[in-house]
Protein backbone atom coordinates (compact mmCIF):
# COMPACT_ATOMS: atom_id res chain seq x y z
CA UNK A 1 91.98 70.29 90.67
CA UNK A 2 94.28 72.54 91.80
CA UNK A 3 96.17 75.46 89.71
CA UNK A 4 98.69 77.69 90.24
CA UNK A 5 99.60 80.35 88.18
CA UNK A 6 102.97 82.31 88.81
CA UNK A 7 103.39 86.21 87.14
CA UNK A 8 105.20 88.83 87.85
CA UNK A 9 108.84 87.84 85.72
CA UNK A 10 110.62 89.97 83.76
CA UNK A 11 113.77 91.18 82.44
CA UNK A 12 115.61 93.20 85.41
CA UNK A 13 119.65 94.56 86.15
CA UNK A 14 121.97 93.50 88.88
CA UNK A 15 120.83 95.05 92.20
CA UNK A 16 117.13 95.31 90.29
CA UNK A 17 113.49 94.06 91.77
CA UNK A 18 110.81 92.07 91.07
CA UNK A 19 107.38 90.99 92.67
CA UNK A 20 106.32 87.89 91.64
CA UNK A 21 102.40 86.68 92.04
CA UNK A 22 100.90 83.29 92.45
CA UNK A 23 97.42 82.80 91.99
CA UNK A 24 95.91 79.67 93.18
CA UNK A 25 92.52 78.11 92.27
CA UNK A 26 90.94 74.66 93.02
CA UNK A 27 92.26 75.40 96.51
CA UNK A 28 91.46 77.17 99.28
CA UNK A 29 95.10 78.52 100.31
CA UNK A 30 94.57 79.65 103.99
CA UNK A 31 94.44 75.88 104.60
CA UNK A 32 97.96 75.61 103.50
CA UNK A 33 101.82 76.91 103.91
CA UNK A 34 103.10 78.00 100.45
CA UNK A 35 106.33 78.09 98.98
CA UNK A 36 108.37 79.57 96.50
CA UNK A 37 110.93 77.84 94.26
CA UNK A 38 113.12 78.39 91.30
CA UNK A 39 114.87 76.80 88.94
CA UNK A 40 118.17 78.04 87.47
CA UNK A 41 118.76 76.99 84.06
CA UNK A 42 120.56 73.86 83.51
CA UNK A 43 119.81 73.08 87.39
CA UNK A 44 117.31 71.62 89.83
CA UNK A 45 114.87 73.30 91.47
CA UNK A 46 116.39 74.78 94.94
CA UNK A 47 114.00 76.08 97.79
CA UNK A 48 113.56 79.77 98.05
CA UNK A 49 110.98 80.97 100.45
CA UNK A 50 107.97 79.13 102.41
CA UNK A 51 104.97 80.63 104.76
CA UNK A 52 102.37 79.43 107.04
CA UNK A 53 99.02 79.60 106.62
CA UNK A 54 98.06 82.09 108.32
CA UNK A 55 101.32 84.28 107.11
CA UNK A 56 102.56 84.02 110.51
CA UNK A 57 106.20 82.28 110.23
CA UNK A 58 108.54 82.73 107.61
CA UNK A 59 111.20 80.80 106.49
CA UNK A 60 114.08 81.90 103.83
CA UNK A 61 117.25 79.83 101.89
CA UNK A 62 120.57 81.72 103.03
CA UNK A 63 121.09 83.05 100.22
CA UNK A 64 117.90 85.60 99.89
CA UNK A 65 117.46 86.49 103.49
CA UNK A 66 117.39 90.08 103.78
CA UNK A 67 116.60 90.32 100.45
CA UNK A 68 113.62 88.72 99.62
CA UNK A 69 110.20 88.60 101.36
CA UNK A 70 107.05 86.10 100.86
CA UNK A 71 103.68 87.14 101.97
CA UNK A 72 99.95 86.55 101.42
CA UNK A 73 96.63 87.75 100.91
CA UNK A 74 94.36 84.54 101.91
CA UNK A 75 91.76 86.74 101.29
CA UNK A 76 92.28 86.83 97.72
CA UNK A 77 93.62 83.21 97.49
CA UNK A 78 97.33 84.87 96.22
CA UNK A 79 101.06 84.04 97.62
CA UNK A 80 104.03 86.84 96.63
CA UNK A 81 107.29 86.90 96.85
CA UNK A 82 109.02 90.11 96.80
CA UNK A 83 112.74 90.08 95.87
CA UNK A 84 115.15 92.97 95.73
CA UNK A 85 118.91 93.50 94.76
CA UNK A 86 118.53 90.63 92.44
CA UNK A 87 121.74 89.06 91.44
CA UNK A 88 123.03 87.53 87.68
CA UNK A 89 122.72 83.69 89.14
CA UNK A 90 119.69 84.08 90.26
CA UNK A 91 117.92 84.50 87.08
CA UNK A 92 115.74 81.30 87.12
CA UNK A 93 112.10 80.15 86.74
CA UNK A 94 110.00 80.64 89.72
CA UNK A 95 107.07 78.68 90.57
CA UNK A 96 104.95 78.70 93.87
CA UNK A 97 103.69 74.67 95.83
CA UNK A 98 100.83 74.38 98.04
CA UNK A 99 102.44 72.53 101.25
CA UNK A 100 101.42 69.25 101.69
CA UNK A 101 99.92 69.34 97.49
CA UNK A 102 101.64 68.27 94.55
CA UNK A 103 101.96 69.76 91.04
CA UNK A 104 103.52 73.17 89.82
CA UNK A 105 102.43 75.70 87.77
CA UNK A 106 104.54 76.53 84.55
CA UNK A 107 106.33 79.18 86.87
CA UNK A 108 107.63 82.90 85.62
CA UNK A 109 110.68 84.17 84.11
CA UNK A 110 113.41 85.75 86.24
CA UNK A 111 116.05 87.34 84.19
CA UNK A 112 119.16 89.27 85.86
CA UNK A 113 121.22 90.95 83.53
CA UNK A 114 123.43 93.85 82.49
């Protein structure tokens, strides 16, 4: 059975970073892209970041490229997402997918304030 469990969220300012982790088990994740999501609240999930396998190909929503970066360590069976100058709208619940696998995890707390 696959789990996924997303860290990393926390309280941050406008402008402000955060590096969220995803830790995967049940799975062996260099088999897989990964992705990252979020949910604002009162919205859907939107699509925020996705990876190949092998970490070789990238692919970013609009609105975070230059800003945010997803990588991997398949050694360690771990996804990241690295996202600076964070802005007030995109506070949201993250959560990381296994390509291809259902379920999520219970995801981590982005909050962008002043």
């Amino acid at each position: 059975q696959v789990q996924l469990v997303e860290s990393g969220g926390a309280w941050v300012q406008p402008g402000g970073s955060l590096r969220l982790s995803c830790a995967a088990s049940g799975v062996t994740l260099s088999l897989y892209a990964m992705n990252w999501y979020r949910r604002p609240p009162g919205q859907g999930r939107e699509f925020v970041a996705a990876i190949t396998s092998a970490g070789s190909d990238t692919v970013y929503a609009d609105s975070v490229k230059g800003r945010f970066t997803i990588s991997r360590d398949n050694d360690n069976n771990t996804l990241q997402l690295e996202m600076n100058n964070l802005e007030p709208e995109e506070a949201a619940v993250y959560y990381c997918t296994v390509g291809g696998l259902g379920g999520w995890g219970q995801g981590t707390q982005g909050t962008v304030t002043e």
